[in-house]
N, C-alpha and C. Protein backbone atom coordinates (compact mmCIF):
# COMPACT_ATOMS: atom_id res chain seq x y z
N UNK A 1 150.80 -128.65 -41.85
CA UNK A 1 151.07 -127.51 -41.00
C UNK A 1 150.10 -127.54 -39.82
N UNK A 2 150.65 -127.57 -38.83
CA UNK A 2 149.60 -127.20 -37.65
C UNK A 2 148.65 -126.02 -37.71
N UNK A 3 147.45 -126.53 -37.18
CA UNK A 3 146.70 -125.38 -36.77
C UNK A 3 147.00 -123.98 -35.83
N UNK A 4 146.66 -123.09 -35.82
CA UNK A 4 146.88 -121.92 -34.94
C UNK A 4 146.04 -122.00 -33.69
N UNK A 5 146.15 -122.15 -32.86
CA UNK A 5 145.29 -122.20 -31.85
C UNK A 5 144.50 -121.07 -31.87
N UNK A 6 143.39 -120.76 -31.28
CA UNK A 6 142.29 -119.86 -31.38
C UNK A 6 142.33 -119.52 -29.78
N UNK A 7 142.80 -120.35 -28.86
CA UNK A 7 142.49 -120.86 -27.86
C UNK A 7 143.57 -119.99 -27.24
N UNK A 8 142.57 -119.45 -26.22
CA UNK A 8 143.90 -118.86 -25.00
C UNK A 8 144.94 -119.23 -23.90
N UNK A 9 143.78 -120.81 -24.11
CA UNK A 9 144.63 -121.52 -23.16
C UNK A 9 145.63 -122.59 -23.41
N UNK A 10 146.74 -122.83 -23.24
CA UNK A 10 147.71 -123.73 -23.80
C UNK A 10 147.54 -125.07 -22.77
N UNK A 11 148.67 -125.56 -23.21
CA UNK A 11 148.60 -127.11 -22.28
C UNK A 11 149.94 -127.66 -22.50
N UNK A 12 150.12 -128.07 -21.29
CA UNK A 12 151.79 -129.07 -21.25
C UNK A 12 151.77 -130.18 -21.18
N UNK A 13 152.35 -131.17 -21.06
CA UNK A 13 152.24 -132.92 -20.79
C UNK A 13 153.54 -133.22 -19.90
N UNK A 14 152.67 -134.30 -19.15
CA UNK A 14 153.90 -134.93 -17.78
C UNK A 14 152.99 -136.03 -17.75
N UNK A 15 153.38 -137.18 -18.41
CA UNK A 15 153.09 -138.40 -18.68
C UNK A 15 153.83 -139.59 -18.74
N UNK A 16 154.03 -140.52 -18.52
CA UNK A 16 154.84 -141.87 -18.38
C UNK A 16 154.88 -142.99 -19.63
N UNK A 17 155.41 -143.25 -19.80
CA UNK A 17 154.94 -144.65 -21.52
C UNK A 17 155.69 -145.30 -21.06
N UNK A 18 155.47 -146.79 -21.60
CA UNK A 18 156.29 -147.82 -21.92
C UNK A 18 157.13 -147.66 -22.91
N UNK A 19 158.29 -148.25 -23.05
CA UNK A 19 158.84 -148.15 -23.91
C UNK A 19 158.39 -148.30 -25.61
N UNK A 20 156.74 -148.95 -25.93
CA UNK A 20 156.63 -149.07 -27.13
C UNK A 20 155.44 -147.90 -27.45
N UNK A 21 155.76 -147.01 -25.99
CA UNK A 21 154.30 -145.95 -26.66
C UNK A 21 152.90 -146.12 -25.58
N UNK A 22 152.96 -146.92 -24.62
CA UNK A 22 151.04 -147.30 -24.03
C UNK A 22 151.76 -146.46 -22.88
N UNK A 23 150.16 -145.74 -22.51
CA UNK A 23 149.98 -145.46 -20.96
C UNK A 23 149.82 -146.30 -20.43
N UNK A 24 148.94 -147.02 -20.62
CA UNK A 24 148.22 -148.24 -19.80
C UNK A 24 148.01 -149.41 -20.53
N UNK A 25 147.55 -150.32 -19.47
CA UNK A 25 147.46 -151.79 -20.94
C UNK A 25 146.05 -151.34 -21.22
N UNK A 26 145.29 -152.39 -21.98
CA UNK A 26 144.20 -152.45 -22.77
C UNK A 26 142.98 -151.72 -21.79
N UNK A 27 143.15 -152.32 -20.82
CA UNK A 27 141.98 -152.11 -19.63
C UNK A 27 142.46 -151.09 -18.65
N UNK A 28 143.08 -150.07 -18.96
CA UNK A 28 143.41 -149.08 -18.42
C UNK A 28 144.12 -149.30 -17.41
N UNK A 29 144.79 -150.57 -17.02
CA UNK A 29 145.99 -151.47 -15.82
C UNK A 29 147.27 -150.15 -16.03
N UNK A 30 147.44 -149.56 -14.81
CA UNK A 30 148.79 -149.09 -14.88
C UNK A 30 149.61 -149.80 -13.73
N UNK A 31 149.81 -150.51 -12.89
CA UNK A 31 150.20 -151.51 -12.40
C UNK A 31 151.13 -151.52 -12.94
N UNK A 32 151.87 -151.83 -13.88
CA UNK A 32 153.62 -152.03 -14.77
C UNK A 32 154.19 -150.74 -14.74
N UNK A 33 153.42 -149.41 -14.32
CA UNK A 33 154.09 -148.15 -14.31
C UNK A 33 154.11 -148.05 -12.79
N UNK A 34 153.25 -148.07 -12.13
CA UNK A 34 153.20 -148.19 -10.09
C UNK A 34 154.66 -148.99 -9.62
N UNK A 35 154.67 -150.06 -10.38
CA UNK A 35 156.02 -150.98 -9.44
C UNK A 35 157.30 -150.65 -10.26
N UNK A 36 157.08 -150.33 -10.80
CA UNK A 36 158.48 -149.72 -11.62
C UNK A 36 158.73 -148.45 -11.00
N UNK A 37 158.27 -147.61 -10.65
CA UNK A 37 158.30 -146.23 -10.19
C UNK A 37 158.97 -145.72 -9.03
N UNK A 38 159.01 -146.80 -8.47
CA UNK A 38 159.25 -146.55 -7.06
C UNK A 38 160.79 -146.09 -6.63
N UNK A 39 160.97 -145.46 -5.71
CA UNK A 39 162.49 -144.64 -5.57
C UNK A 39 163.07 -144.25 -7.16
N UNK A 40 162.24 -143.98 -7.79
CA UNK A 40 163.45 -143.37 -9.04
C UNK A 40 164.26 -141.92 -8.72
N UNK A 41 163.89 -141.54 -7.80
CA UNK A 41 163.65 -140.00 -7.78
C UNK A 41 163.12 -138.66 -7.79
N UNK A 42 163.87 -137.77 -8.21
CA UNK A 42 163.07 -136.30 -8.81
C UNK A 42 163.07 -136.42 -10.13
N UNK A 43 161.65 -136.16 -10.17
CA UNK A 43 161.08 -136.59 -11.83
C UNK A 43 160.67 -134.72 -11.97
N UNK A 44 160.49 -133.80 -11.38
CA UNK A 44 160.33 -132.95 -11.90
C UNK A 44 158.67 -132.38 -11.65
N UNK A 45 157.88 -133.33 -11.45
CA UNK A 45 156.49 -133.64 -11.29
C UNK A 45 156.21 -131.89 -10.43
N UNK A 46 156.45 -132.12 -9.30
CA UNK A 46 155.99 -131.13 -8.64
C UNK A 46 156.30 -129.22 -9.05
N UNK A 47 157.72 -129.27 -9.61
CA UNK A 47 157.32 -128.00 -9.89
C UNK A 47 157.08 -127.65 -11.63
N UNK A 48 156.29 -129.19 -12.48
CA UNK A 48 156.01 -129.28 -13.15
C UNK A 48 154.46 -128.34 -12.79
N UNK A 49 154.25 -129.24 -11.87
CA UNK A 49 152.21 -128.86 -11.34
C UNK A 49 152.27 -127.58 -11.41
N UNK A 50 152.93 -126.91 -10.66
CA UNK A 50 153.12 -125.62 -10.30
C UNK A 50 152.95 -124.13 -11.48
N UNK A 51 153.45 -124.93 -13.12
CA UNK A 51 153.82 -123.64 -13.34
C UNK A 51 152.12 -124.08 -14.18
N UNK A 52 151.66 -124.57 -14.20
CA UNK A 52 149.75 -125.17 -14.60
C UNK A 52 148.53 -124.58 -13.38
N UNK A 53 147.70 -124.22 -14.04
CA UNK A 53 146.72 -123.52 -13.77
C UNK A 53 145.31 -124.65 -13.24
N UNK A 54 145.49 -125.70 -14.03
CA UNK A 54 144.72 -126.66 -13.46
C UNK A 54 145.08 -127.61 -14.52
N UNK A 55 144.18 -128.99 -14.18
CA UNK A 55 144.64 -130.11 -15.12
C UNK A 55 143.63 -130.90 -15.85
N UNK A 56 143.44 -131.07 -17.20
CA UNK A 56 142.52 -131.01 -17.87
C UNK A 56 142.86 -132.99 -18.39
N UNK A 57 141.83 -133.79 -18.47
CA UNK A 57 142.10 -134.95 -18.47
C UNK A 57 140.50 -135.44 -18.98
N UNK A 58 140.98 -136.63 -19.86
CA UNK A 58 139.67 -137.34 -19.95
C UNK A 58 139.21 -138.34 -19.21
N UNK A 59 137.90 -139.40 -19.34
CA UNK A 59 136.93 -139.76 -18.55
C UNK A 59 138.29 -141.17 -17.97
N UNK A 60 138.59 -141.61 -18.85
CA UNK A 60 139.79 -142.90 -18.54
C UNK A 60 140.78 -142.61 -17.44
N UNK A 61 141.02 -141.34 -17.28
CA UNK A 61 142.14 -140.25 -16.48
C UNK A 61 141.31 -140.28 -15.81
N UNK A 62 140.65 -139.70 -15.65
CA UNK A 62 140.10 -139.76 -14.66
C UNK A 62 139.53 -141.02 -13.59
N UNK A 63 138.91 -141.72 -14.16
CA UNK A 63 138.21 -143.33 -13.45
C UNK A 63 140.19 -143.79 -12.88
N UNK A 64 141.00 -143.70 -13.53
CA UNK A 64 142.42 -144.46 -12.92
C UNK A 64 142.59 -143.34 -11.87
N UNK A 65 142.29 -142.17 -11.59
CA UNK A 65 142.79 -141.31 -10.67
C UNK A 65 141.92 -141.84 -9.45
N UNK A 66 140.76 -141.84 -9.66
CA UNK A 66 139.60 -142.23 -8.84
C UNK A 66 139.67 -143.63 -8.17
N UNK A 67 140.69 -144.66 -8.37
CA UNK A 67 141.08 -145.90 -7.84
C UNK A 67 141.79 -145.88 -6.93
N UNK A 68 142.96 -145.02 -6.84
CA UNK A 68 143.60 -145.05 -5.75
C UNK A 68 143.44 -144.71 -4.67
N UNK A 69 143.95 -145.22 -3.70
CA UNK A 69 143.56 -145.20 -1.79
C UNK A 69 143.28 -143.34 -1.92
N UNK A 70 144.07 -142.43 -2.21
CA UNK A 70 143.78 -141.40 -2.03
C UNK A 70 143.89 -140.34 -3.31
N UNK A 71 143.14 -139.68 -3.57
CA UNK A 71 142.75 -138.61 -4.78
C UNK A 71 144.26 -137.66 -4.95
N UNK A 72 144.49 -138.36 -6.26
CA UNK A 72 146.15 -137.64 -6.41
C UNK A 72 146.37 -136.79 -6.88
N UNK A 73 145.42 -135.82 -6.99
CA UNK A 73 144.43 -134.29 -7.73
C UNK A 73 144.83 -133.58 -6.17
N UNK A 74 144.59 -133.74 -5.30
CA UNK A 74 144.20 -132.89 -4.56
C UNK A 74 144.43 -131.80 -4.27
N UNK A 75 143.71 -130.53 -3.96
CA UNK A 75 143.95 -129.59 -4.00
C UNK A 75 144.26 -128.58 -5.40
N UNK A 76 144.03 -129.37 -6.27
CA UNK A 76 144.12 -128.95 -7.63
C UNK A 76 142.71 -129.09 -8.35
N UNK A 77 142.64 -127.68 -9.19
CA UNK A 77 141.03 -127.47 -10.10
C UNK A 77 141.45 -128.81 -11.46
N UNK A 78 140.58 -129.59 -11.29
CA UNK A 78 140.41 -130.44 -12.14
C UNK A 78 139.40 -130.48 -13.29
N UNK A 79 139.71 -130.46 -14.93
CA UNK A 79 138.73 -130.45 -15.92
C UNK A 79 138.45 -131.97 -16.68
N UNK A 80 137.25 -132.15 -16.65
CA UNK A 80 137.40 -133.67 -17.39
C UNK A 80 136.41 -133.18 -18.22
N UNK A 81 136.97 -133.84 -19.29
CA UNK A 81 136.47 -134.30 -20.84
C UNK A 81 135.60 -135.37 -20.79
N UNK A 82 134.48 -135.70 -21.06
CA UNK A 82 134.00 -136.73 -21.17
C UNK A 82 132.26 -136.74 -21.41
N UNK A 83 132.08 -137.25 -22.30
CA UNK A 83 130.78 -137.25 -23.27
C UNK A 83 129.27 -138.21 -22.51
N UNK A 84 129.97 -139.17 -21.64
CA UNK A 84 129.46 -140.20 -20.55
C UNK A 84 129.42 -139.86 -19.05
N UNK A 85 130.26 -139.08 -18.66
CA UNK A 85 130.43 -138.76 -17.36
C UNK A 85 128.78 -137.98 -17.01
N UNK A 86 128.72 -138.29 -15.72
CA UNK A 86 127.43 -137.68 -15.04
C UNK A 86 127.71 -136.29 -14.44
N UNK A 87 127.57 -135.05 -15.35
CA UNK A 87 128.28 -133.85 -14.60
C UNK A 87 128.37 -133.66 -13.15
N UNK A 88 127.68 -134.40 -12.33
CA UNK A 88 127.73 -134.26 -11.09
C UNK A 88 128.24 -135.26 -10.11
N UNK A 89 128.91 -135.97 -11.18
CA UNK A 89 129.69 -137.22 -10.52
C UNK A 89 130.69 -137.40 -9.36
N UNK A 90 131.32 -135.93 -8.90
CA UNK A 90 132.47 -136.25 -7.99
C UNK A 90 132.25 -134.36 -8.49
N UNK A 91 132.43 -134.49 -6.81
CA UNK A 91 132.33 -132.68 -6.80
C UNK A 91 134.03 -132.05 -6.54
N UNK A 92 135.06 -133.18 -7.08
CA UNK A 92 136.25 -132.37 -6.90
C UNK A 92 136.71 -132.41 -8.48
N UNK A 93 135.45 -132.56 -9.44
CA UNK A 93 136.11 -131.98 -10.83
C UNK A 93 134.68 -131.32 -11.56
N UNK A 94 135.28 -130.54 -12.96
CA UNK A 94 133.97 -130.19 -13.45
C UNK A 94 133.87 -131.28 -14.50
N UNK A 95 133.05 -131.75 -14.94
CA UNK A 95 132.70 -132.27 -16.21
C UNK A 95 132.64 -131.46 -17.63
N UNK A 96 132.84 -131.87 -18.70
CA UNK A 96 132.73 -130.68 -19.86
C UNK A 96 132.81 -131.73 -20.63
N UNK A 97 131.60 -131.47 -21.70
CA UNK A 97 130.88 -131.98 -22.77
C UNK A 97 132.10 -132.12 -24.04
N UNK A 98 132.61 -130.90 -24.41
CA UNK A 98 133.68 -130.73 -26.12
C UNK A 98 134.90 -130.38 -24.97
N UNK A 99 135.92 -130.81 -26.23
CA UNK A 99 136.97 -129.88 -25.68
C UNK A 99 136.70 -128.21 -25.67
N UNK A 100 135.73 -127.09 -26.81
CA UNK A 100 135.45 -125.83 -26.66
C UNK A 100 135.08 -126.03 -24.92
N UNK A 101 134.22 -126.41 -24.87
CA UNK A 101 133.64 -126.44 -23.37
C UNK A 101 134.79 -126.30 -22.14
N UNK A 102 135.65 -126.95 -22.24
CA UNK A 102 136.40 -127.14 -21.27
C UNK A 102 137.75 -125.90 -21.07
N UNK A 103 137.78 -126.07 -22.74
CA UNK A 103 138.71 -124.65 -22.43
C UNK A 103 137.98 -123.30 -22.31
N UNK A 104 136.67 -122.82 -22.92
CA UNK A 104 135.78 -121.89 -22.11
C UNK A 104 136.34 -121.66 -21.13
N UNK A 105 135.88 -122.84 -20.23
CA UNK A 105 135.57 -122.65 -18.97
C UNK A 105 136.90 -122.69 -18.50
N UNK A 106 138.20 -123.74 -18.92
CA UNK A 106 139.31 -122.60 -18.05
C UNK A 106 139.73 -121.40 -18.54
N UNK A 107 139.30 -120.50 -19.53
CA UNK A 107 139.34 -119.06 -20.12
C UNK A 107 138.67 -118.51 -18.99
N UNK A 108 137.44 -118.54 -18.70
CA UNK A 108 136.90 -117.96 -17.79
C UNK A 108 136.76 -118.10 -16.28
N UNK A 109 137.91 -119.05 -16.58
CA UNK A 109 138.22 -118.93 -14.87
C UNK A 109 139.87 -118.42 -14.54
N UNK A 110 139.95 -117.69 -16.07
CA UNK A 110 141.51 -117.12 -16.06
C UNK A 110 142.21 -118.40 -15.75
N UNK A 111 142.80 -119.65 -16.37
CA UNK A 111 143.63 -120.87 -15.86
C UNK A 111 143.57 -120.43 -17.62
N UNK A 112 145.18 -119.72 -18.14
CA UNK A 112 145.56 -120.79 -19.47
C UNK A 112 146.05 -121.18 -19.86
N UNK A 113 147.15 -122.08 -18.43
CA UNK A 113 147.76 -123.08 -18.80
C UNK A 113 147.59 -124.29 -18.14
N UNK A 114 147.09 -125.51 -18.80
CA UNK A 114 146.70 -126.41 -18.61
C UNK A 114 147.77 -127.80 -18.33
N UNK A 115 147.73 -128.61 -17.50
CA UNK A 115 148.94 -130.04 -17.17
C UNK A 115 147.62 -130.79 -18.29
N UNK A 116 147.88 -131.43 -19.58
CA UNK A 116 147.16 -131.83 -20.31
C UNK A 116 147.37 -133.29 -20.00
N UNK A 117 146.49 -134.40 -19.46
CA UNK A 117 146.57 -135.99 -18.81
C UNK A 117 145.94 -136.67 -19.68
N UNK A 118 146.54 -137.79 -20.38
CA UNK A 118 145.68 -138.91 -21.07
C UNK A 118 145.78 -138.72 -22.31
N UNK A 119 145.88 -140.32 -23.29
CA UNK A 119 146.38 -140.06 -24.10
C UNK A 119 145.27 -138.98 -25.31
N UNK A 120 144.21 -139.36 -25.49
CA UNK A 120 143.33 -138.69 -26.42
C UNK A 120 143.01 -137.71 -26.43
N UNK A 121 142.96 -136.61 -25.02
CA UNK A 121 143.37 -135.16 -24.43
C UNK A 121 143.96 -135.03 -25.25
N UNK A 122 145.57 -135.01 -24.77
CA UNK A 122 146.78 -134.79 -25.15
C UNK A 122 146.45 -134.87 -26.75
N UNK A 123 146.20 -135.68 -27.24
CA UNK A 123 145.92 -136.24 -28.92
C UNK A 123 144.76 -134.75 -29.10
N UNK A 124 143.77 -134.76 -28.66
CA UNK A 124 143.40 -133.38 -29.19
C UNK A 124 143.87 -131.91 -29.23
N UNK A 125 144.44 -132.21 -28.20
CA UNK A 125 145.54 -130.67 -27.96
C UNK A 125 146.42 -130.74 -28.87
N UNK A 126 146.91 -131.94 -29.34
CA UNK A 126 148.34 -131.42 -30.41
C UNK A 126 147.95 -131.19 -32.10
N UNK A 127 146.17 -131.73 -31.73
CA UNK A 127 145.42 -131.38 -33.14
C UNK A 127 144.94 -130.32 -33.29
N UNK A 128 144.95 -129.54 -32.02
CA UNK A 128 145.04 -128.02 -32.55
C UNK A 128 145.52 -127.28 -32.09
N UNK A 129 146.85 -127.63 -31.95
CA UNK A 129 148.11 -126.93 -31.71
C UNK A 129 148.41 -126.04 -29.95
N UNK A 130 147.43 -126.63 -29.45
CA UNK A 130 147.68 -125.97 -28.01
C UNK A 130 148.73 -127.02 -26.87
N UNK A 131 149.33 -128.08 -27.36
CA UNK A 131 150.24 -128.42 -26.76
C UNK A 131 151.51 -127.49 -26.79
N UNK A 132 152.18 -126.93 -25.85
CA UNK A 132 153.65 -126.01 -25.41
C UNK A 132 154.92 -127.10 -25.47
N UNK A 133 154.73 -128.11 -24.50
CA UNK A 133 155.95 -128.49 -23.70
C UNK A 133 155.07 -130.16 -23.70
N UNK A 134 156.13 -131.08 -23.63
CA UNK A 134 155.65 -132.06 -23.30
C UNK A 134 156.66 -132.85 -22.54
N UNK A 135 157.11 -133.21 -21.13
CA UNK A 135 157.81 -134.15 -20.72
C UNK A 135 157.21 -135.61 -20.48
N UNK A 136 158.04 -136.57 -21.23
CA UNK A 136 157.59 -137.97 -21.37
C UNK A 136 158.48 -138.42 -20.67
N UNK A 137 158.68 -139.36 -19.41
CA UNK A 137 159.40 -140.64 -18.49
C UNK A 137 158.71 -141.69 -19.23
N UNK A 138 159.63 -142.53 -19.94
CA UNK A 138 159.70 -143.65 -20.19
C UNK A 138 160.32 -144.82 -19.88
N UNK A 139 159.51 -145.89 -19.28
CA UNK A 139 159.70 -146.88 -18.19
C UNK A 139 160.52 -147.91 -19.17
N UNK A 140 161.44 -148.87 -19.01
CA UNK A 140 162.02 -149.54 -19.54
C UNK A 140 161.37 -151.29 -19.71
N UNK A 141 160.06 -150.84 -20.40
CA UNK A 141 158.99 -152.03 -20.18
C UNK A 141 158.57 -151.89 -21.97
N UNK A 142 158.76 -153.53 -22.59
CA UNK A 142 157.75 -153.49 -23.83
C UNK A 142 156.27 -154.24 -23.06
N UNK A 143 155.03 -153.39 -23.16
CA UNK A 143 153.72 -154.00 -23.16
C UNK A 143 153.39 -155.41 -24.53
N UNK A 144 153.35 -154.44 -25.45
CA UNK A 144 152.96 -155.27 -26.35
C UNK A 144 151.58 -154.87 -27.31
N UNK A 145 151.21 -154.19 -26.37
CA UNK A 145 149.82 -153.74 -26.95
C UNK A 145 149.27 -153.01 -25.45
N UNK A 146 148.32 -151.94 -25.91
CA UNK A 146 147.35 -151.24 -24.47
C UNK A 146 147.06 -149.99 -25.47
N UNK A 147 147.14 -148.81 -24.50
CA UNK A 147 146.34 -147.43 -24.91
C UNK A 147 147.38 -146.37 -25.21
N UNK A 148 147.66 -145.55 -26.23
CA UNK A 148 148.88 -145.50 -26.88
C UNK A 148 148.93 -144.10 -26.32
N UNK A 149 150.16 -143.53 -26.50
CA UNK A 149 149.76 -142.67 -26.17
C UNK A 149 149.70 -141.05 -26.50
N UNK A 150 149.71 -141.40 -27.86
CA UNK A 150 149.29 -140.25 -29.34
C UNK A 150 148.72 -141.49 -30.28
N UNK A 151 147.22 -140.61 -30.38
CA UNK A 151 146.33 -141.56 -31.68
C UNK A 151 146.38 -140.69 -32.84
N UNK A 152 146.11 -140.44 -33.77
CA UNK A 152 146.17 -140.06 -34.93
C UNK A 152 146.19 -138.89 -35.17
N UNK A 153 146.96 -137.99 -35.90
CA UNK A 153 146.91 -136.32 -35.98
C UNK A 153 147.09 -136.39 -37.39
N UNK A 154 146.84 -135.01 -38.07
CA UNK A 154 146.64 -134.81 -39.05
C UNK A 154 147.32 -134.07 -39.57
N UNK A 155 148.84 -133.55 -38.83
CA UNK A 155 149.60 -132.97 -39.32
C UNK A 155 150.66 -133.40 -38.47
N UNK A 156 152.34 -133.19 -39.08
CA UNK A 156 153.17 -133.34 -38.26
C UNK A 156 153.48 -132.22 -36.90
N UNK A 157 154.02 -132.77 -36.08
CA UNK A 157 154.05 -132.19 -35.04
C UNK A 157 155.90 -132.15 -34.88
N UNK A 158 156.24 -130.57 -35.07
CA UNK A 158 157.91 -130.83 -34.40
C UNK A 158 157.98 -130.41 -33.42
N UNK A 159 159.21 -131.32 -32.53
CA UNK A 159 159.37 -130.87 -31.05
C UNK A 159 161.10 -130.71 -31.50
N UNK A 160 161.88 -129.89 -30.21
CA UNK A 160 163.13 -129.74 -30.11
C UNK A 160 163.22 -130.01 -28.44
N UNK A 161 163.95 -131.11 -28.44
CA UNK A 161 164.78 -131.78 -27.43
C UNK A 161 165.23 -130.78 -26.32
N UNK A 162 164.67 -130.36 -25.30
CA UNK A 162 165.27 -129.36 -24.49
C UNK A 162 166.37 -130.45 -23.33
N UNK A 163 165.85 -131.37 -22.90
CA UNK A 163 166.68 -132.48 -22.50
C UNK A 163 166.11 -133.55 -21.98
N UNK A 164 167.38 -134.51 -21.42
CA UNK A 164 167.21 -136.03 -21.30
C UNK A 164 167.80 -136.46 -20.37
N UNK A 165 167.34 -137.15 -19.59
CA UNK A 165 167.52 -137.70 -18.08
C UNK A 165 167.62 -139.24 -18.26
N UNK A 166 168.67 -139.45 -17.25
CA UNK A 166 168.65 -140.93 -16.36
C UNK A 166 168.13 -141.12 -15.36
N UNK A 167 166.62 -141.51 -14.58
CA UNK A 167 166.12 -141.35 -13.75
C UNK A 167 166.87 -142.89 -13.02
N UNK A 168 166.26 -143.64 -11.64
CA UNK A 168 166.49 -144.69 -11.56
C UNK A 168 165.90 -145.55 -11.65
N UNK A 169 166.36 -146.49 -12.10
CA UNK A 169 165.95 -147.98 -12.81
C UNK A 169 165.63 -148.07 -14.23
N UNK A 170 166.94 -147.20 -14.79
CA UNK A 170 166.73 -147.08 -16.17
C UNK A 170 165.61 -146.72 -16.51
N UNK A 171 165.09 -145.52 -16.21
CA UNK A 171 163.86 -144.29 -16.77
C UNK A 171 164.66 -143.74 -16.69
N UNK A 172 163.80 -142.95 -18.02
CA UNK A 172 164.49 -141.90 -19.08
C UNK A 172 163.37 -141.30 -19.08
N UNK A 173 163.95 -139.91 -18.95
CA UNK A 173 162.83 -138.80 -19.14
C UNK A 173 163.24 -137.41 -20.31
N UNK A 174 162.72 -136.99 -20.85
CA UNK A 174 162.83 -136.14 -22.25
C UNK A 174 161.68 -135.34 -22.36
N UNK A 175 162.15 -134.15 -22.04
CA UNK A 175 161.40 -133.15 -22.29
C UNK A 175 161.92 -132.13 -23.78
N UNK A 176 160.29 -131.93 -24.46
CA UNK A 176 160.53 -131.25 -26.02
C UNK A 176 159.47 -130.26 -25.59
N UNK A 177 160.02 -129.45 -26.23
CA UNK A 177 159.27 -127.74 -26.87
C UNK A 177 158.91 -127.94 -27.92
N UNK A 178 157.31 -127.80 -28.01
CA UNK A 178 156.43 -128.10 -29.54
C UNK A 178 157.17 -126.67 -30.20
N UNK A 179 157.55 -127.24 -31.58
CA UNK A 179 158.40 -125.91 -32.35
C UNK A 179 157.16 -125.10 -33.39
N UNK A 180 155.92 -125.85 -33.76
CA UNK A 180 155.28 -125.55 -35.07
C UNK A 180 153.68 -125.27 -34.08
């Protein structure tokens, strides 16, 4: 049985996989999701952002956000997770030690609904039940192996199918409502 959240703040997912499950390959390469992506369409993304309060992501999510020519956050309150990060590393996010920490602090900045990024985030949110909604686009690519993108939970998790898309170039996108 899932946990009850304690937590005021919830969290959604808008994330990409390969077809066998990885965000990324081993070394955090998303490169096989960048060239595949291109002209598919309306993925939903933007007035996904919209109905989120800010976006809560760990240290890996973060360093891949931080590569590209331009910061794809922008204009958005950003929370990172991360046990290594230098809290003062980049003044367009906060750093936060636990996940308690992070949701604190979007409690008290009134944000409680969270765009939840990355797979081990996401993996802690559905371990204690503050995942809502999760839409997954899945690219029509087997990796083979990389960074998965649900690691281990300790209870089952049911979702109900709200729906399913043909994006282009054969992406498929499926959005579920966590039921439990």
């Amino acid at each position: 049985m899932a946990p009850t959240p304690v937590s005021t703040v919830t969290g959604a997912v808008f994330i990409a996989t390969s077809l066998d499950g990885y965000i990324a390959r081993t070394d955090g390469d998303i490169e096989w999701l960048l060239s595949r992506s291109q002209d598919i369409g309306e993925t939903g993304y933007d007035a996904f952002i919209e109905t989120t309060g800010a976006i809560a992501m760990g240290r890996g999510t973060y360093e891949i956000g931080t590569s590209f020519d331009e910061w794809p956050y922008k204009g958005r309150r950003v929370l990172v997770l991360s046990s290594r990060l230098d809290p003062h590393v980049d003044d367009r996010v906060t750093v936060h030690r636990t996940i308690d920490e992070l949701l604190d602090a979007a409690a008290a900045e009134n944000v409680h609904h969270l765009y939840a990024d990355g797979g081990r985030l996401i993996t802690s949110f559905l371990q204690r039940g503050l995942i809502t909604e999760l839409t997954i686009t899945t690219i029509p690519v087997i990796l083979g192996s990389g960074l998965p993108l649900f690691g281990d939970i300790d209870h089952d998790v049911s979702l109900k199918l709200l729906r399913s898309t043909t994006l282009g170039q054969g992406i498929t996108q499926s959005v579920y409502r966590v039921t439990d």
